[in-house]
PDB file of N, CA and C in Angstrom:
ATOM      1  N   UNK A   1      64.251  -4.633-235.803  1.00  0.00           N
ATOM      2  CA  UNK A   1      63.851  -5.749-234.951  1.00  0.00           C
ATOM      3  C   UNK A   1      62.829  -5.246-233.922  1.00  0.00           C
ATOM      4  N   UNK A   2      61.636  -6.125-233.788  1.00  0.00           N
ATOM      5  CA  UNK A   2      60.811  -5.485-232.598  1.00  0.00           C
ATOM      6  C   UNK A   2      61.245  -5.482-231.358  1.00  0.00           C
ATOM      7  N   UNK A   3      60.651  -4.384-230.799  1.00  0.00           N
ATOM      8  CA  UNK A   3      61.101  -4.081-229.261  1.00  0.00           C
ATOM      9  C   UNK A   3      59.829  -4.122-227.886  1.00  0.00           C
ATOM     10  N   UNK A   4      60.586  -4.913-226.858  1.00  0.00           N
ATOM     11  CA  UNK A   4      58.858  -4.490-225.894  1.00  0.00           C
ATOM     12  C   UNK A   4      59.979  -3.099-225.024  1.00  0.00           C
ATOM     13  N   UNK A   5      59.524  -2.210-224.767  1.00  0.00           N
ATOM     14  CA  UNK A   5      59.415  -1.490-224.081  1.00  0.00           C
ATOM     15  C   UNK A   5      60.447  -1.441-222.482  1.00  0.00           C
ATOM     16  N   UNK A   6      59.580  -2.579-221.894  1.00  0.00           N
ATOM     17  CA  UNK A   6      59.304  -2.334-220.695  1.00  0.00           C
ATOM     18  C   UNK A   6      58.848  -3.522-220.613  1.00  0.00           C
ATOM     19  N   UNK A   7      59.530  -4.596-219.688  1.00  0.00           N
ATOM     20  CA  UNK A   7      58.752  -6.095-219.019  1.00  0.00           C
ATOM     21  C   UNK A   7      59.153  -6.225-217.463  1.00  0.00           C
ATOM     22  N   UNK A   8      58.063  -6.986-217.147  1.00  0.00           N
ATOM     23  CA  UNK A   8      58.324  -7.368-215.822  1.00  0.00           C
ATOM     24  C   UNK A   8      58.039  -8.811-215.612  1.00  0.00           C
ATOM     25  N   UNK A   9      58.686  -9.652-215.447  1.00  0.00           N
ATOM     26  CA  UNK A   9      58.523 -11.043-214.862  1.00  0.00           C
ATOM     27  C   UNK A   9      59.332 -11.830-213.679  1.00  0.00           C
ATOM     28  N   UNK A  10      58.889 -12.800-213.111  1.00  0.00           N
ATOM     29  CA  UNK A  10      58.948 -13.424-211.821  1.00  0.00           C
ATOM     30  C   UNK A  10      59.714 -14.474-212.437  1.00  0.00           C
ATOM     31  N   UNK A  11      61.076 -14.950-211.718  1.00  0.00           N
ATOM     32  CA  UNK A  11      61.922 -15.702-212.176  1.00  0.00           C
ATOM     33  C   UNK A  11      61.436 -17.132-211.442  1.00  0.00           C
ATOM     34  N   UNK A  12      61.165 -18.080-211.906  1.00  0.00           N
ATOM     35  CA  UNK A  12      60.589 -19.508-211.714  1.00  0.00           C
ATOM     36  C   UNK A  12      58.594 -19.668-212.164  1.00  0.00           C
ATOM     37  N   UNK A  13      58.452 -18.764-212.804  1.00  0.00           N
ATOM     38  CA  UNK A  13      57.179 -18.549-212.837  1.00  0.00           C
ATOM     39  C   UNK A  13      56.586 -19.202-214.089  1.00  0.00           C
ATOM     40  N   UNK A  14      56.091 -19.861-214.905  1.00  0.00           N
ATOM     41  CA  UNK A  14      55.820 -20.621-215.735  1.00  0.00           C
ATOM     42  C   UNK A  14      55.225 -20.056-216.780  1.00  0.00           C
ATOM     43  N   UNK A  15      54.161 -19.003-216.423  1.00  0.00           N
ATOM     44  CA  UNK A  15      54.020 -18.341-217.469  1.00  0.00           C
ATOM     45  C   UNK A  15      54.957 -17.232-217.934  1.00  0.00           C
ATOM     46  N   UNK A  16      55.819 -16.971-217.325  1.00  0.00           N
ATOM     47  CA  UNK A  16      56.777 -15.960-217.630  1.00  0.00           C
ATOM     48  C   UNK A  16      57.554 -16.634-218.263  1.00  0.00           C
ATOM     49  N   UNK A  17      58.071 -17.851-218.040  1.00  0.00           N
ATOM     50  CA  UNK A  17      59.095 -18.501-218.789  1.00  0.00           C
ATOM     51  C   UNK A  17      58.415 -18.894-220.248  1.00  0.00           C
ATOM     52  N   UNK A  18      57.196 -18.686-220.587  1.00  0.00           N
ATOM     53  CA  UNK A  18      56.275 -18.956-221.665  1.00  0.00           C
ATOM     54  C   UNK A  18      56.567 -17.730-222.625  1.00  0.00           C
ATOM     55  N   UNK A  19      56.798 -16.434-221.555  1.00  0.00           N
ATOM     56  CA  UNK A  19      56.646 -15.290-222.284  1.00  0.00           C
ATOM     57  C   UNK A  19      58.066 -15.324-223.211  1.00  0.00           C
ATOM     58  N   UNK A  20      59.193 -15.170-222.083  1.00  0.00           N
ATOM     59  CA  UNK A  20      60.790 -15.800-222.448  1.00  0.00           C
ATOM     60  C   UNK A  20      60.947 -15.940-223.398  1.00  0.00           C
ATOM     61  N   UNK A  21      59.846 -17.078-224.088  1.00  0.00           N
ATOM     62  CA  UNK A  21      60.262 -18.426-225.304  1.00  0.00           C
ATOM     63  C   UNK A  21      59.434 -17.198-226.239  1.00  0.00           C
ATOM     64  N   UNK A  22      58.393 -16.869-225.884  1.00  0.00           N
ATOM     65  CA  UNK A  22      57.931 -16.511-227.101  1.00  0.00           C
ATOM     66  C   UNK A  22      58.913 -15.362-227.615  1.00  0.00           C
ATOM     67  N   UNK A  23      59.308 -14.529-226.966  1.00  0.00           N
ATOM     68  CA  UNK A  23      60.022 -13.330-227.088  1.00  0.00           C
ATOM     69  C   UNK A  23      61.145 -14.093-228.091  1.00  0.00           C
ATOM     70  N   UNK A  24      61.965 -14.632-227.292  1.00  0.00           N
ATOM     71  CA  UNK A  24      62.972 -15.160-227.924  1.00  0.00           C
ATOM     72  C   UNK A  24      62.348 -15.686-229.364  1.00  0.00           C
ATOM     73  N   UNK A  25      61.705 -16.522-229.394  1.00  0.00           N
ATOM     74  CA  UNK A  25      61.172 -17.299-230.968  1.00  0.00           C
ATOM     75  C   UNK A  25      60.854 -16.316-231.834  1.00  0.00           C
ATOM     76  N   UNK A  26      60.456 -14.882-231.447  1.00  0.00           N
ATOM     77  CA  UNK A  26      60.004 -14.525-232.298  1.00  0.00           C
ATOM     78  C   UNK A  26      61.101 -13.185-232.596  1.00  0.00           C
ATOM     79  N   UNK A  27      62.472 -13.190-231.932  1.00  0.00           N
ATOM     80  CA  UNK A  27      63.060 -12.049-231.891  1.00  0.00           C
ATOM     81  C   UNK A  27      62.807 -10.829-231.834  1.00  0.00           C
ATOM     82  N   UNK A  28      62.057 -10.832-230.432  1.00  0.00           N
ATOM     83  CA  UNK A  28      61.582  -9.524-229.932  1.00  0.00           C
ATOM     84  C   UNK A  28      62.627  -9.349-228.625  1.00  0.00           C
ATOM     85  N   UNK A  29      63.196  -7.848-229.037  1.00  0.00           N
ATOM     86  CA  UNK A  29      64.566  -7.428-227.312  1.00  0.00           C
ATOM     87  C   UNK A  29      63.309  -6.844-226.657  1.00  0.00           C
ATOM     88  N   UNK A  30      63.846  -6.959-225.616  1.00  0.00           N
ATOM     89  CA  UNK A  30      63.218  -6.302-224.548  1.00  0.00           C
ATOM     90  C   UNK A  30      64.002  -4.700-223.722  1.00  0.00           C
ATOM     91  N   UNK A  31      63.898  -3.947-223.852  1.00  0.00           N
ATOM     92  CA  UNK A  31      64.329  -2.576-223.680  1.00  0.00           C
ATOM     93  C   UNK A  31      64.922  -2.137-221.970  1.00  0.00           C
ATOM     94  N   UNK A  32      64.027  -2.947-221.020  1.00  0.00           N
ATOM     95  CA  UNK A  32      64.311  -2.638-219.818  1.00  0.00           C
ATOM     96  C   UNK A  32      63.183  -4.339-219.384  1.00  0.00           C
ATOM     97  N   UNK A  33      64.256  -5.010-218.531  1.00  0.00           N
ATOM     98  CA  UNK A  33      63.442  -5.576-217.755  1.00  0.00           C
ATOM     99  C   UNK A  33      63.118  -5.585-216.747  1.00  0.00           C
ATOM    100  N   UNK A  34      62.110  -5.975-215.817  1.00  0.00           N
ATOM    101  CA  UNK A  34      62.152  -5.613-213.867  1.00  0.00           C
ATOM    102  C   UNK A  34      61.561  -6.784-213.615  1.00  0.00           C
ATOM    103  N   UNK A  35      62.600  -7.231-212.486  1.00  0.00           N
ATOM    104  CA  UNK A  35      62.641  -8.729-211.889  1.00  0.00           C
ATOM    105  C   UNK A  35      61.083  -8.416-211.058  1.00  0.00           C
ATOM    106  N   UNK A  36      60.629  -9.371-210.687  1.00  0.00           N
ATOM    107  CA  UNK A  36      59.194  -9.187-209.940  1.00  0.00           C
ATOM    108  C   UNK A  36      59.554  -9.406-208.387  1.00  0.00           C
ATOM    109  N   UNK A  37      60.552  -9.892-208.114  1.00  0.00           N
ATOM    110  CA  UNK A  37      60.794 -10.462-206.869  1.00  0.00           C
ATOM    111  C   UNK A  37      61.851  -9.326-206.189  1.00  0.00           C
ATOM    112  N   UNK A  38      62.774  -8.815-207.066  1.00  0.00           N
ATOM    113  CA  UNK A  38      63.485  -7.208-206.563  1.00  0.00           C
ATOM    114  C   UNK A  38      62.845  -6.265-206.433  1.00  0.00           C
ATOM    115  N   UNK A  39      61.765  -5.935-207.305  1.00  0.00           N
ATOM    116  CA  UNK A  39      60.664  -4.901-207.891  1.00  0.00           C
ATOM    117  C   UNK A  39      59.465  -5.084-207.595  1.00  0.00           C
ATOM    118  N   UNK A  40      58.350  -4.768-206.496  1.00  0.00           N
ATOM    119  CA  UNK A  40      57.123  -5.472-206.213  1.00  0.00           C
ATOM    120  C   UNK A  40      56.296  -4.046-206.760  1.00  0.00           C
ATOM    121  N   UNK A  41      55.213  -4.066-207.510  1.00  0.00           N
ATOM    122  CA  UNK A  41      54.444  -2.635-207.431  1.00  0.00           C
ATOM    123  C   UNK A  41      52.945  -3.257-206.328  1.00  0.00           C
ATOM    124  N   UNK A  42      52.926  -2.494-205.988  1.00  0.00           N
ATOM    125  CA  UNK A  42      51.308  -2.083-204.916  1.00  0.00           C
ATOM    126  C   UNK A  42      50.313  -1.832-205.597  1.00  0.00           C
ATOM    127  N   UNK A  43      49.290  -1.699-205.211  1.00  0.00           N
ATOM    128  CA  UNK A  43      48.032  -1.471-205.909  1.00  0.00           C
ATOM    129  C   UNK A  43      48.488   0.329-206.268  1.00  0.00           C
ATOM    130  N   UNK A  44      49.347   0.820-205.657  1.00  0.00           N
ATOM    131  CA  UNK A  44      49.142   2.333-206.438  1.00  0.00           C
ATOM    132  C   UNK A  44      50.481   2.203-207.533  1.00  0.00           C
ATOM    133  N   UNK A  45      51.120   1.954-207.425  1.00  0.00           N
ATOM    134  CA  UNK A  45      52.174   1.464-208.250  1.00  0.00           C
ATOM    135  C   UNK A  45      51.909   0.951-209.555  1.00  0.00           C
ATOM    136  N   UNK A  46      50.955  -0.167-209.452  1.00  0.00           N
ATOM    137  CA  UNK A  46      50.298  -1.061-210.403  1.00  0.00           C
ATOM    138  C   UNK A  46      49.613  -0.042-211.180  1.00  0.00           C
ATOM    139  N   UNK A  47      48.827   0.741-210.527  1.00  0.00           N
ATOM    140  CA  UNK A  47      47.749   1.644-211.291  1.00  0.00           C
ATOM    141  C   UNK A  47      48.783   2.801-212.159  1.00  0.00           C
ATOM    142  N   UNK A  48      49.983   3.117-211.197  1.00  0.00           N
ATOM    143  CA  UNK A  48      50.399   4.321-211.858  1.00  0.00           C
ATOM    144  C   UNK A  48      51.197   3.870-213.765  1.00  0.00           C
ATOM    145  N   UNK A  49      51.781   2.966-213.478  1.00  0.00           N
ATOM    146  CA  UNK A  49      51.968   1.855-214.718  1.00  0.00           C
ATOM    147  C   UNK A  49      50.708   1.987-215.846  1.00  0.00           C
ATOM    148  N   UNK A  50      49.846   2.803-215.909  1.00  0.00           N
ATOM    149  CA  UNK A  50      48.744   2.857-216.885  1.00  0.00           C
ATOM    150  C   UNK A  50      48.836   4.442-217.346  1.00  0.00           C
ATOM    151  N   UNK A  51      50.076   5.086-216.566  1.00  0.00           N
ATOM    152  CA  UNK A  51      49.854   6.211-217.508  1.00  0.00           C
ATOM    153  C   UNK A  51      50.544   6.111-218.810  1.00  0.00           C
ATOM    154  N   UNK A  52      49.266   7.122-219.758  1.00  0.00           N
ATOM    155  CA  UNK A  52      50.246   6.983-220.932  1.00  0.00           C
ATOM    156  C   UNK A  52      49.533   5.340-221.626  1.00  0.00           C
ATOM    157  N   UNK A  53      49.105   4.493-221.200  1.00  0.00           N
ATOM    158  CA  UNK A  53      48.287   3.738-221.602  1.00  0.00           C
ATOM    159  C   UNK A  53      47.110   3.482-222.104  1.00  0.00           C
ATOM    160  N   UNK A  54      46.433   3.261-223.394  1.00  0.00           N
ATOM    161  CA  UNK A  54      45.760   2.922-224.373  1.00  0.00           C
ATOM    162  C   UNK A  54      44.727   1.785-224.246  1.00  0.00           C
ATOM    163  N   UNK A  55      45.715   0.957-224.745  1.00  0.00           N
ATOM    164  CA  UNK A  55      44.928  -0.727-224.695  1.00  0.00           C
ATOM    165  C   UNK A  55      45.844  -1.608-223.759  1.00  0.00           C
ATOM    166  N   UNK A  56      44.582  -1.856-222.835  1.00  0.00           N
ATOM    167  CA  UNK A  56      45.047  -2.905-221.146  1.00  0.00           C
ATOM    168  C   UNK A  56      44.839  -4.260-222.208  1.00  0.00           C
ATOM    169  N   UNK A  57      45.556  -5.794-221.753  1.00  0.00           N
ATOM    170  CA  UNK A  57      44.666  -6.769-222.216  1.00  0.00           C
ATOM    171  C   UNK A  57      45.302  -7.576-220.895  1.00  0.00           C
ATOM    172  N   UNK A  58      44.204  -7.863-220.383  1.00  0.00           N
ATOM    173  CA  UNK A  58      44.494  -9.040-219.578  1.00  0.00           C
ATOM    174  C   UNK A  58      44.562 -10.479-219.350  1.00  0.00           C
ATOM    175  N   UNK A  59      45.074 -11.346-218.945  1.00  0.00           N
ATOM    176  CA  UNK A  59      44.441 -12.698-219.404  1.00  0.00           C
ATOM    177  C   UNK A  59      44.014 -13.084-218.010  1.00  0.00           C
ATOM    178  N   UNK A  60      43.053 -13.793-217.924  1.00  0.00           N
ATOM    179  CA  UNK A  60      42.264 -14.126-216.516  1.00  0.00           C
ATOM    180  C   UNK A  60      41.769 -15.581-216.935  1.00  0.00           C
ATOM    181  N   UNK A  61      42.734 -16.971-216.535  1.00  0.00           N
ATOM    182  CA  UNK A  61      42.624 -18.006-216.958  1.00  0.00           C
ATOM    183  C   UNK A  61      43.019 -18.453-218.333  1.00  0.00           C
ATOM    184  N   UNK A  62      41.993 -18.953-219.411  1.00  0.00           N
ATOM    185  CA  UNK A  62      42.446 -18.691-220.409  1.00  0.00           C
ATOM    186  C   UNK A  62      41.670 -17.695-221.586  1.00  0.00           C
ATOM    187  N   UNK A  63      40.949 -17.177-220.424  1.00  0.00           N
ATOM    188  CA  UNK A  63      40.065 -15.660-221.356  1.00  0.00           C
ATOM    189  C   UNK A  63      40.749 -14.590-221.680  1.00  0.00           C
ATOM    190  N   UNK A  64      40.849 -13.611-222.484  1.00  0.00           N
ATOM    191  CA  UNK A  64      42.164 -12.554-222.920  1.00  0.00           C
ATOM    192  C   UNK A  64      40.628 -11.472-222.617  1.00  0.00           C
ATOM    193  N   UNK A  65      40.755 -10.285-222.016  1.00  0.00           N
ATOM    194  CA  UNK A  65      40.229  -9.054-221.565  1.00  0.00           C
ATOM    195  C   UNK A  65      40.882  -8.159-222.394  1.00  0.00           C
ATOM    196  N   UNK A  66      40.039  -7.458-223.352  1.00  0.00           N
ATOM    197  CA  UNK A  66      41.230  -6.366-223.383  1.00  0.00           C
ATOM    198  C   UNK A  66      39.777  -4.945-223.266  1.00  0.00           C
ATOM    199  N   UNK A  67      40.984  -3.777-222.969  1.00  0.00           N
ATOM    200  CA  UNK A  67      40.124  -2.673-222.419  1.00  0.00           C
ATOM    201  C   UNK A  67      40.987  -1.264-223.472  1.00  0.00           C
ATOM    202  N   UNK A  68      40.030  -0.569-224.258  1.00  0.00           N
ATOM    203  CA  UNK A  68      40.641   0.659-224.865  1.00  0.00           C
ATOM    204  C   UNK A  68      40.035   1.750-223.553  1.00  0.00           C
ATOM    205  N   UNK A  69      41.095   2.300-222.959  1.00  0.00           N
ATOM    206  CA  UNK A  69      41.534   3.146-222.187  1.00  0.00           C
ATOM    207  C   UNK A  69      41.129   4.341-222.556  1.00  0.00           C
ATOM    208  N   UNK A  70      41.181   4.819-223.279  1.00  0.00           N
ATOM    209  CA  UNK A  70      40.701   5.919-223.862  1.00  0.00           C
ATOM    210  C   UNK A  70      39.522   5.920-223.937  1.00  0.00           C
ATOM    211  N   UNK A  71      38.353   4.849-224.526  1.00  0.00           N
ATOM    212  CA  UNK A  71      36.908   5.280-224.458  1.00  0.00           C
ATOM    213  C   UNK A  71      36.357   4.473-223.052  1.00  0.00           C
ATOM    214  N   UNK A  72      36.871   3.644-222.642  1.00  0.00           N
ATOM    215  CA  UNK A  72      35.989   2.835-221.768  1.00  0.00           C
ATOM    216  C   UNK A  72      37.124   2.307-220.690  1.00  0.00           C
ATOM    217  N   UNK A  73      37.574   3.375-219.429  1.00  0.00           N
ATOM    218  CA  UNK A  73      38.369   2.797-218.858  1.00  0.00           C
ATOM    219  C   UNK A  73      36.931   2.507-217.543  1.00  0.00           C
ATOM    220  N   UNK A  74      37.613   1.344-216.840  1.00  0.00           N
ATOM    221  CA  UNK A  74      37.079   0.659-215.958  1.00  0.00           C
ATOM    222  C   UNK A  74      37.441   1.653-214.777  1.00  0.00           C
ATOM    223  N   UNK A  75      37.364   1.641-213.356  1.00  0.00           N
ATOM    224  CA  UNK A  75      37.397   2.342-212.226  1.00  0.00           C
ATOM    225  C   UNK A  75      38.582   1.740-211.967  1.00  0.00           C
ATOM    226  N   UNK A  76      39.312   2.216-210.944  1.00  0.00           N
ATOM    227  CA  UNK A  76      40.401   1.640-210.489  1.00  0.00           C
ATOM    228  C   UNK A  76      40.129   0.367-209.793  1.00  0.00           C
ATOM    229  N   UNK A  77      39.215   0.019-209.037  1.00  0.00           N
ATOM    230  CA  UNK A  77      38.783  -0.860-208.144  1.00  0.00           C
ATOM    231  C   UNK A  77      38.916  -1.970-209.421  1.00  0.00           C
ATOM    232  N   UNK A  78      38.321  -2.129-210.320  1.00  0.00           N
ATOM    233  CA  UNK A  78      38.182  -3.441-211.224  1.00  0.00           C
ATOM    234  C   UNK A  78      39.404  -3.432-212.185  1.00  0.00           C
ATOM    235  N   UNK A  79      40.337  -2.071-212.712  1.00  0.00           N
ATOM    236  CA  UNK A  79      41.425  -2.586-212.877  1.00  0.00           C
ATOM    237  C   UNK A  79      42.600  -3.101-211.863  1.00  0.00           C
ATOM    238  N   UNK A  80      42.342  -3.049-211.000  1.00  0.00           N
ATOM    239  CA  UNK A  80      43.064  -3.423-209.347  1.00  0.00           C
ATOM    240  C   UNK A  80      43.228  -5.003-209.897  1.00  0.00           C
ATOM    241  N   UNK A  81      41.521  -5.045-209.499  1.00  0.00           N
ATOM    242  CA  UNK A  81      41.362  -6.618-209.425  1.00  0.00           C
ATOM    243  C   UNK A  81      41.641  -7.497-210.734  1.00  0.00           C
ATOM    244  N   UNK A  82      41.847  -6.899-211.753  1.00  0.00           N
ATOM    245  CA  UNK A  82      42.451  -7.583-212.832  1.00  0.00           C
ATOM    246  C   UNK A  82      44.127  -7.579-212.937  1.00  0.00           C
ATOM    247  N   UNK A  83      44.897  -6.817-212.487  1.00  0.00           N
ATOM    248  CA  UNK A  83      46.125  -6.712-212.494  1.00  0.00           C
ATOM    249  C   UNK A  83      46.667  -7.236-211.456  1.00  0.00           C
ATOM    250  N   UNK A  84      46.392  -7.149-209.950  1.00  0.00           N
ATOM    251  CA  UNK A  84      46.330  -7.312-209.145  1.00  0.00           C
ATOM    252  C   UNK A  84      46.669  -9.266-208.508  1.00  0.00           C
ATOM    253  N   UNK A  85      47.893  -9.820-208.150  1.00  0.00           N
ATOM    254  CA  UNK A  85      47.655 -10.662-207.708  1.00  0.00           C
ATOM    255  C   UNK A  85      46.984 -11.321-206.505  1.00  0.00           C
ATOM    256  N   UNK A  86      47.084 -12.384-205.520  1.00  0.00           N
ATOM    257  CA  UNK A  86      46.334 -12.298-203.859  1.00  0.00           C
ATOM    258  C   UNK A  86      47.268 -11.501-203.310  1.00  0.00           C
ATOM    259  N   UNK A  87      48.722 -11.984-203.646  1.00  0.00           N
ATOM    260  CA  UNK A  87      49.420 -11.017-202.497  1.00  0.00           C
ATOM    261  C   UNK A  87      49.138  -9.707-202.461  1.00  0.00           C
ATOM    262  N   UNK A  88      48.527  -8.847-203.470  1.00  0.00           N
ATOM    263  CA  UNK A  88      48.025  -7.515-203.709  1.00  0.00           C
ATOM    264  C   UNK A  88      49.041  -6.965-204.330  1.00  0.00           C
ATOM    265  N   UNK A  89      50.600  -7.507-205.428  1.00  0.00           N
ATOM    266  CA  UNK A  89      50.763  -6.912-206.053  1.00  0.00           C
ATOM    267  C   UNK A  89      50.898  -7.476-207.486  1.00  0.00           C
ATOM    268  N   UNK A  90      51.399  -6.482-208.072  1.00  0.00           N
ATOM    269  CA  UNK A  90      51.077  -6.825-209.581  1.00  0.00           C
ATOM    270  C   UNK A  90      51.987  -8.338-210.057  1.00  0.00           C
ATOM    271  N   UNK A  91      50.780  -8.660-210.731  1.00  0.00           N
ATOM    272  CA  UNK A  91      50.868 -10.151-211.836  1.00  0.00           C
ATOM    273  C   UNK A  91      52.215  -9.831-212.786  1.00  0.00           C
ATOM    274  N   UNK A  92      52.537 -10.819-212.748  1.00  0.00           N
ATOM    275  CA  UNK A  92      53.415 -11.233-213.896  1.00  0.00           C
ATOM    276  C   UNK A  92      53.006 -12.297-214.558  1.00  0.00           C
ATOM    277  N   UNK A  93      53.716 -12.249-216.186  1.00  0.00           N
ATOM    278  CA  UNK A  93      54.541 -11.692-216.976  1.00  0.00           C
ATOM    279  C   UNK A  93      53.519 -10.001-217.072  1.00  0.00           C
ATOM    280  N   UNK A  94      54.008  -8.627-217.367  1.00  0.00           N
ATOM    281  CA  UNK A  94      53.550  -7.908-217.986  1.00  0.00           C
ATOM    282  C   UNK A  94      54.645  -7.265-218.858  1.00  0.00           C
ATOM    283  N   UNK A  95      53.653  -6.736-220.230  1.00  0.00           N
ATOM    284  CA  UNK A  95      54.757  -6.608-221.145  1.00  0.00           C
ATOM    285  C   UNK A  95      54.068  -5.011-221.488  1.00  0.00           C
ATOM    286  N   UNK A  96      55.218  -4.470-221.617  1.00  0.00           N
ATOM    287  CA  UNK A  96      54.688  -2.520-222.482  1.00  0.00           C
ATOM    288  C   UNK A  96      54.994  -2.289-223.619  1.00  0.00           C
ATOM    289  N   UNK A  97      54.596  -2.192-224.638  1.00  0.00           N
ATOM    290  CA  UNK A  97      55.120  -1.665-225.748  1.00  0.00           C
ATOM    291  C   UNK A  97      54.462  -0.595-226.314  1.00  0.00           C
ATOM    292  N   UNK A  98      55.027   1.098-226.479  1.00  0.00           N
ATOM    293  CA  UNK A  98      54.063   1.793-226.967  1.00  0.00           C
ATOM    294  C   UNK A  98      53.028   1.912-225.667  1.00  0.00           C
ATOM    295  N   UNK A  99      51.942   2.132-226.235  1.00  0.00           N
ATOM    296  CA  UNK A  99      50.825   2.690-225.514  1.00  0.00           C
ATOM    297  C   UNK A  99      49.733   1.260-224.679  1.00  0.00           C
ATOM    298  N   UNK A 100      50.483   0.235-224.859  1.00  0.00           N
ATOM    299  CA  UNK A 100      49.547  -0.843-224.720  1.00  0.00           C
ATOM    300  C   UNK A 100      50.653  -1.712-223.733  1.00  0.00           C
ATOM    301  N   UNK A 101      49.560  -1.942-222.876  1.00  0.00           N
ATOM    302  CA  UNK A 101      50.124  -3.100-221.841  1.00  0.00           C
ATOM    303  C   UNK A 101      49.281  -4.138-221.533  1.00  0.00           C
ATOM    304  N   UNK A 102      50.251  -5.535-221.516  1.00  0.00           N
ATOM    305  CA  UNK A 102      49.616  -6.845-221.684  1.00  0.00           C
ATOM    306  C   UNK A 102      49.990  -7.459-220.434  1.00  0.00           C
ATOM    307  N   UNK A 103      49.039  -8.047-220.014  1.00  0.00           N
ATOM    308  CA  UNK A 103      49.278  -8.382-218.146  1.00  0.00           C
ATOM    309  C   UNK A 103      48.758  -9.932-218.405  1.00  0.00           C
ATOM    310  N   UNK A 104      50.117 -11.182-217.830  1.00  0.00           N
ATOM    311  CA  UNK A 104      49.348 -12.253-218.023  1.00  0.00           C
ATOM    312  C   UNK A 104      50.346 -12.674-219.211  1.00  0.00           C
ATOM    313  N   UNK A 105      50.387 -14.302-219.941  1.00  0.00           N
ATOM    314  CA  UNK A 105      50.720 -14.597-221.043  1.00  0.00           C
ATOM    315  C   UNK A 105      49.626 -14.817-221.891  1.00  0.00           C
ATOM    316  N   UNK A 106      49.837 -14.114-223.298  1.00  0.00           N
ATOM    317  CA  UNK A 106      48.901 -14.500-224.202  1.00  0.00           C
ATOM    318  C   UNK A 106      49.337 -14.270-225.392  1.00  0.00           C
ATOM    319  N   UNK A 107      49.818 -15.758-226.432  1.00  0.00           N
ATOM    320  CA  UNK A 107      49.946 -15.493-228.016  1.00  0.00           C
ATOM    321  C   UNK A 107      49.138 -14.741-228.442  1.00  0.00           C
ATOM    322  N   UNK A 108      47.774 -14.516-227.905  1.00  0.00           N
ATOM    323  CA  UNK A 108      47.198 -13.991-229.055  1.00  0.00           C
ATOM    324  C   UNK A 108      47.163 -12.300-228.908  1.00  0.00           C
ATOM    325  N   UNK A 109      47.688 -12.084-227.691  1.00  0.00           N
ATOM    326  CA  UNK A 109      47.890 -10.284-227.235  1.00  0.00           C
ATOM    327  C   UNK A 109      49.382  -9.954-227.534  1.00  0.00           C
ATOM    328  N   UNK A 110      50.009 -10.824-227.684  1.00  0.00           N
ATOM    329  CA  UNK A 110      51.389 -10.691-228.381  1.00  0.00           C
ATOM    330  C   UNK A 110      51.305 -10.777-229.717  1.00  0.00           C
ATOM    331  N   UNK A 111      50.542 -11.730-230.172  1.00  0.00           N
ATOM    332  CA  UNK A 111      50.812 -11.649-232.032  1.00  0.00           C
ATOM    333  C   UNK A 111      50.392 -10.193-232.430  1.00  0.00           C
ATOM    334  N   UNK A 112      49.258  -9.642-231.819  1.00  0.00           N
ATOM    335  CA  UNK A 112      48.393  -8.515-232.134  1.00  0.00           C
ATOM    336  C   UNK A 112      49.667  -7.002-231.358  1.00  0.00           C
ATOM    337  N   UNK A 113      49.730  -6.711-230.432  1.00  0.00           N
ATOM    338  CA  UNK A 113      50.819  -5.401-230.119  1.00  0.00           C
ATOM    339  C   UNK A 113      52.048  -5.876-230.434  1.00  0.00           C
ATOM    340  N   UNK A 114      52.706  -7.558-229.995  1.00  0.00           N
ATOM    341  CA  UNK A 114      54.106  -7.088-231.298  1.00  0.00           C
ATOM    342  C   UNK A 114      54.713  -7.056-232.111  1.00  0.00           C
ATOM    343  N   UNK A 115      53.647  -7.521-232.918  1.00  0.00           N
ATOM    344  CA  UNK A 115      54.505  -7.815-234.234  1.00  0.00           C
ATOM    345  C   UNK A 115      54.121  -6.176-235.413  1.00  0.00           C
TER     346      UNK A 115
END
């Protein structure tokens, strides 16, 4: 059965509850979860969450970003601002699986790392 890793989501949050359904529909466990509202990461926190990371994909509206880490990582300053909520800490839903982390809800960054 597939596994994510590592999730973090905000309990009343709409796209997280999006993520929820998909997980569930598609019988994916989740390995460790972290509430967003017990658990806040900071901009260094947020960043340190990329070690060991590959492929970033972000969703920013309804555009999906994705970044291979390995040949073309961005500066910290512009992965900040993509991960990064106003309050200055990290967005939810984010999901880890393996070497790839998905920040944001997106079928189409989920069909692709978990299945």
């Amino acid at each position: 059965m597939p596994q994510v890793d590592w999730s973090y989501h905000r309990p009343g949050c709409d796209s997280c509850r999006k993520t929820q359904a998909y997980l569930a529909s598609h019988g994916i466990l989740e390995a460790e979860q972290v509430n967003a509202k017990q658990t806040k990461y900071d901009r260094a926190g947020a960043l340190a969450l990329l070690g060991g990371i590959r492929e970033l994909y972000v969703t920013r509206g309804r555009k999906l970003l994705h970044f291979d880490l390995k040949t073309e990582r961005p500066d910290d300053d512009t992965i900040a601002s993509l991960i990064l909520g106003r309050s200055g800490t990290l967005r939810a839903p984010v999901l880890r699986r393996g070497k790839s982390l998905i920040v944001g809800f997106s079928p189409d960054a989920y069909d692709k790392v978990l299945s």
